[in-house]
Protein backbone atom coordinates (compact mmCIF):
# COMPACT_ATOMS: atom_id res chain seq x y z
CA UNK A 1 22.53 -10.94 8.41
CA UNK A 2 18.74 -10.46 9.57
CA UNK A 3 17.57 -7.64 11.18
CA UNK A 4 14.23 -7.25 13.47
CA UNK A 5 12.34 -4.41 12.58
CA UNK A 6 8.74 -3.32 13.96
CA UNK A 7 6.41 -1.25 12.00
CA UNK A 8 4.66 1.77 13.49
CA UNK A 9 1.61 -0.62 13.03
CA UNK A 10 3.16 -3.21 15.50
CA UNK A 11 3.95 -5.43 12.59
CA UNK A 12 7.22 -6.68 12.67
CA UNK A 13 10.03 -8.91 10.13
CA UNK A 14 13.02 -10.02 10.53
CA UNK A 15 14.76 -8.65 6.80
CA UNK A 16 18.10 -8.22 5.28
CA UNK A 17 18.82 -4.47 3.54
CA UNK A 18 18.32 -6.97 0.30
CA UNK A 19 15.09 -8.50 1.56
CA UNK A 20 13.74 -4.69 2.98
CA UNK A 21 14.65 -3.03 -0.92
CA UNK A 22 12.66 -5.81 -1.93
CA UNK A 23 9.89 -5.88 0.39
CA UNK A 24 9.88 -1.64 -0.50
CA UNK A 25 9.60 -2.39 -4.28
CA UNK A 26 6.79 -4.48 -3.40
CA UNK A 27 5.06 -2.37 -1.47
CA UNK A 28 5.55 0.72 -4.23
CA UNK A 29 3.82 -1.91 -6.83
CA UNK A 30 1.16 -1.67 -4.04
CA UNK A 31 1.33 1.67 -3.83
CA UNK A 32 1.04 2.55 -7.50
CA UNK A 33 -2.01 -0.14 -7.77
CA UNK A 34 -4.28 1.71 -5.63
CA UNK A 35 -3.29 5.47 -6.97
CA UNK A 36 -3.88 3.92 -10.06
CA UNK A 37 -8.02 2.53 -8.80
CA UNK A 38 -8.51 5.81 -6.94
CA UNK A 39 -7.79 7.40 -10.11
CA UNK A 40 -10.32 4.86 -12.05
CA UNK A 41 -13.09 5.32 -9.47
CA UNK A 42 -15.73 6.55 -11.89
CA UNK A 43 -14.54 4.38 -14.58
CA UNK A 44 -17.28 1.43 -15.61
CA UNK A 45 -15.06 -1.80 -14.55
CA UNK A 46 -15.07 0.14 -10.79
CA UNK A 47 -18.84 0.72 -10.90
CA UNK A 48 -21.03 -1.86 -9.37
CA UNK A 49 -24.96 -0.98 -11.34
CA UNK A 50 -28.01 -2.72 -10.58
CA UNK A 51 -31.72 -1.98 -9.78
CA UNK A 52 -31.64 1.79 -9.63
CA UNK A 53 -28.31 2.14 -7.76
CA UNK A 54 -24.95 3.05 -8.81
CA UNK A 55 -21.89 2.26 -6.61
CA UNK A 56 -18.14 2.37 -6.53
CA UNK A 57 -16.74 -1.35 -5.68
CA UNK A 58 -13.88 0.57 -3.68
CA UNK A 59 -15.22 3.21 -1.53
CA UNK A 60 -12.63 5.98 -0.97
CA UNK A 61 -12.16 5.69 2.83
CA UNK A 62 -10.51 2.66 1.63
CA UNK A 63 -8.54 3.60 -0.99
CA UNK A 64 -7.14 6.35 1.13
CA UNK A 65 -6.26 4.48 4.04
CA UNK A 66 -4.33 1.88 1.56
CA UNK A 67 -2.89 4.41 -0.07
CA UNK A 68 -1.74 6.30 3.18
CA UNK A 69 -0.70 2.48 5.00
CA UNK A 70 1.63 1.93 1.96
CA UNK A 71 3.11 5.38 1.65
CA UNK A 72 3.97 5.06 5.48
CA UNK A 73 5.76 1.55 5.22
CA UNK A 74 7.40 2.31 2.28
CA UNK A 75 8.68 5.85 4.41
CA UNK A 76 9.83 3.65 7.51
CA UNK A 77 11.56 1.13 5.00
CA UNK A 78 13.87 3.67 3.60
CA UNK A 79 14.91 4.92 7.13
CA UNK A 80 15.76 1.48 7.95
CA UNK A 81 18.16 1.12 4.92
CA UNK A 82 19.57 4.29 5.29
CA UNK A 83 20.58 3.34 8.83
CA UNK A 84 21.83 -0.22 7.82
């Protein structure tokens, strides 16, 4: 049976436990993609070049914030299925 649930973010779903431990491997894919770039910053496929500048194409504001938005759903997830 479906469950509401509401993000700290306001977001809300309506989940099974099956549908939330899948919803929480998704977001740890997510999760794992973007420790992954912030790790790769400096790398050359991350690096925008061109007349005299040098740039990252993900700024680390970003990254962080993904990074932190992800860890934080993924925390709320597993208090949900340790309730259900």
């Amino acid at each position: 049976m479906k469950k509401h649930y509401t993000f700290e973010t306001g977001e809300s779903i309506d989940a099974t436990p099956e549908e939330l431990q899948n919803l929480r491997t998704e977001y740890e894919i997510y999760l794992q993609n973007y420790l992954e770039l912030y790790s790769s910053m400096e790398d050359a496929e991350y690096v925008a070049r061109g007349n005299g500048f040098c740039d990252s194409k993900y700024s680390e504001s970003f990254l962080d914030a993904q990074i932190e938005k992800y860890r934080s759903k993924i925390r709320e997830i597993d208090q949900w299925l340790k309730k259900d």
